[in-house]
C-alpha atoms as a PDB file:
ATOM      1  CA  UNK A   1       0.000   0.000   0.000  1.00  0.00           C
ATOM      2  CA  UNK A   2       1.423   3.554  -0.734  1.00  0.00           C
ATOM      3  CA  UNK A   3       1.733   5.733   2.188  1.00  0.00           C
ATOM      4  CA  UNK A   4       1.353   9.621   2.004  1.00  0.00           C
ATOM      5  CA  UNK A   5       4.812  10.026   2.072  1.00  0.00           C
ATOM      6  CA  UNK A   6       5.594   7.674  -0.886  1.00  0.00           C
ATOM      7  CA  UNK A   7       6.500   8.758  -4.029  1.00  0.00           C
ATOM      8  CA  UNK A   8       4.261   7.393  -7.039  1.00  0.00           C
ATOM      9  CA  UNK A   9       6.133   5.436  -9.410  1.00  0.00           C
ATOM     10  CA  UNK A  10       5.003   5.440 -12.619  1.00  0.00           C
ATOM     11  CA  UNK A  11       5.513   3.550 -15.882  1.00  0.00           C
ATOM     12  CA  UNK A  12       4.748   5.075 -19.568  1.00  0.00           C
ATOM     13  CA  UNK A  13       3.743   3.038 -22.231  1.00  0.00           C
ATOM     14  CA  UNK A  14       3.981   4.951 -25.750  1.00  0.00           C
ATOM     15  CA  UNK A  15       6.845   7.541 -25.699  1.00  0.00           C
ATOM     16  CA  UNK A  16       5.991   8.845 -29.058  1.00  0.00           C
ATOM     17  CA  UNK A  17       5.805  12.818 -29.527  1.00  0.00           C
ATOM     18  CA  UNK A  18       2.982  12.902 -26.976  1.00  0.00           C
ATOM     19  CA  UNK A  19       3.549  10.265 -24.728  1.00  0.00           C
ATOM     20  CA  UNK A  20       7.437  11.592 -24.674  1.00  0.00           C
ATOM     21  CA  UNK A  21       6.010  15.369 -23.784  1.00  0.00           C
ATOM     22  CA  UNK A  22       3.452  13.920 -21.067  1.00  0.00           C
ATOM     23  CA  UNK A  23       6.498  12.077 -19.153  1.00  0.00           C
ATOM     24  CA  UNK A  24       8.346  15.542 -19.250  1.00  0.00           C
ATOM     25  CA  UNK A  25       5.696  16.960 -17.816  1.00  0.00           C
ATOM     26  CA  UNK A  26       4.959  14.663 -15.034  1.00  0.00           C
ATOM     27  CA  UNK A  27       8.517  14.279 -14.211  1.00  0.00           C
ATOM     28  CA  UNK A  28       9.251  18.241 -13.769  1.00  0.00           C
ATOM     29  CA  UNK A  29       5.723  18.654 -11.578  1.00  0.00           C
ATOM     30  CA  UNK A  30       7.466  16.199  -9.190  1.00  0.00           C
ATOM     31  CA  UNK A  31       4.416  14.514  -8.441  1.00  0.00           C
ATOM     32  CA  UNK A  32       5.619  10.605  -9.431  1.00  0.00           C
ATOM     33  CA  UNK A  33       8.960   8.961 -10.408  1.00  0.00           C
ATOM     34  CA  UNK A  34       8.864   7.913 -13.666  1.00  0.00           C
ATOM     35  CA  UNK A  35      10.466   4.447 -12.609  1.00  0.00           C
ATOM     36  CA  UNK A  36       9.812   3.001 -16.261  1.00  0.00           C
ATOM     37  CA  UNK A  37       9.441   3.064 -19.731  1.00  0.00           C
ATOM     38  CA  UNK A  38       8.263   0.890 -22.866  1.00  0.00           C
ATOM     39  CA  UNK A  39       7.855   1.822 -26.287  1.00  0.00           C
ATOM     40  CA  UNK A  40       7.899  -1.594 -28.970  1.00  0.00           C
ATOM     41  CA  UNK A  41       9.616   1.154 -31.471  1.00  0.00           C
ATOM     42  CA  UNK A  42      13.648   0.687 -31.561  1.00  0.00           C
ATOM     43  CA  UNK A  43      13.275   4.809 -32.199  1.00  0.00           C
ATOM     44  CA  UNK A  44      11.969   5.430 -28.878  1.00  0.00           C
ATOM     45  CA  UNK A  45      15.445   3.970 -27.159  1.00  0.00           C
ATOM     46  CA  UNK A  46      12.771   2.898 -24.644  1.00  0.00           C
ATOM     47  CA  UNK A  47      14.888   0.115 -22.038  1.00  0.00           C
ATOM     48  CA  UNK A  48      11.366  -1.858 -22.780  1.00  0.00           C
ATOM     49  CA  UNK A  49       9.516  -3.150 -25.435  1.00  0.00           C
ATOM     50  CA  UNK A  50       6.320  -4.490 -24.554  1.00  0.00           C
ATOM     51  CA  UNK A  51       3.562  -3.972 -21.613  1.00  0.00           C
ATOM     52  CA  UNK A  52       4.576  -7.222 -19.877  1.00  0.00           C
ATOM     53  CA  UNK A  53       8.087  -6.010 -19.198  1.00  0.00           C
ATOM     54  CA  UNK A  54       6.933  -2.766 -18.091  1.00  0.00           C
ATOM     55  CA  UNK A  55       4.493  -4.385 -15.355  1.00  0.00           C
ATOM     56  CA  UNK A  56       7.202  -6.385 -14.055  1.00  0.00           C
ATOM     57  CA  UNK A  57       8.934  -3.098 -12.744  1.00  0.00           C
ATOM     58  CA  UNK A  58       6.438  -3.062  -9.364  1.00  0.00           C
ATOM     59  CA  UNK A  59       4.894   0.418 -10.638  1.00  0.00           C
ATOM     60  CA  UNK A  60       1.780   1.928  -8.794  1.00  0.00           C
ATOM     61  CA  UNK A  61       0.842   3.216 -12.003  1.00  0.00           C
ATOM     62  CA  UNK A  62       0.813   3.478 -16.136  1.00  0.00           C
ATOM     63  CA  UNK A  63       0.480   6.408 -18.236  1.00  0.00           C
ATOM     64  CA  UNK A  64      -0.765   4.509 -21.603  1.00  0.00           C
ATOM     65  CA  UNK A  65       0.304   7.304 -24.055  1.00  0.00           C
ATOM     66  CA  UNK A  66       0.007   5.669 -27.311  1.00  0.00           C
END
């Protein structure tokens, strides 16, 4: 369970043009960590490729941006 005091860690699926800018902006607010990221484009230079991998990475949350 996330206490009050924890810091959200989030993963992004989709880190095209608009799924790159909403990261950005999450990560500046300071509101979560953005603990991972998984894009199946070689492009993205994304350390994950597919949804599975991503989920693996005991998130609290996904930002599906694709």
């Amino acid at each position: 369970m996330i206490q009050a005091t924890d810091t959200v860690r989030l993963g992004f699926l989709g880190v095209g043009w608009i799924g790159r800018h909403r990261m950005e902006a999450i990560g500046r607010s300071g509101v979560a960590e953005i603990a991972a990221v998984a894009d199946p484009s070689p492009e993205a230079g994304a350390p994950f490729t597919s949804l599975d991998e991503l989920l693996e990475q005991e998130l609290d949350g996904v930002v599906i941006a694709t």
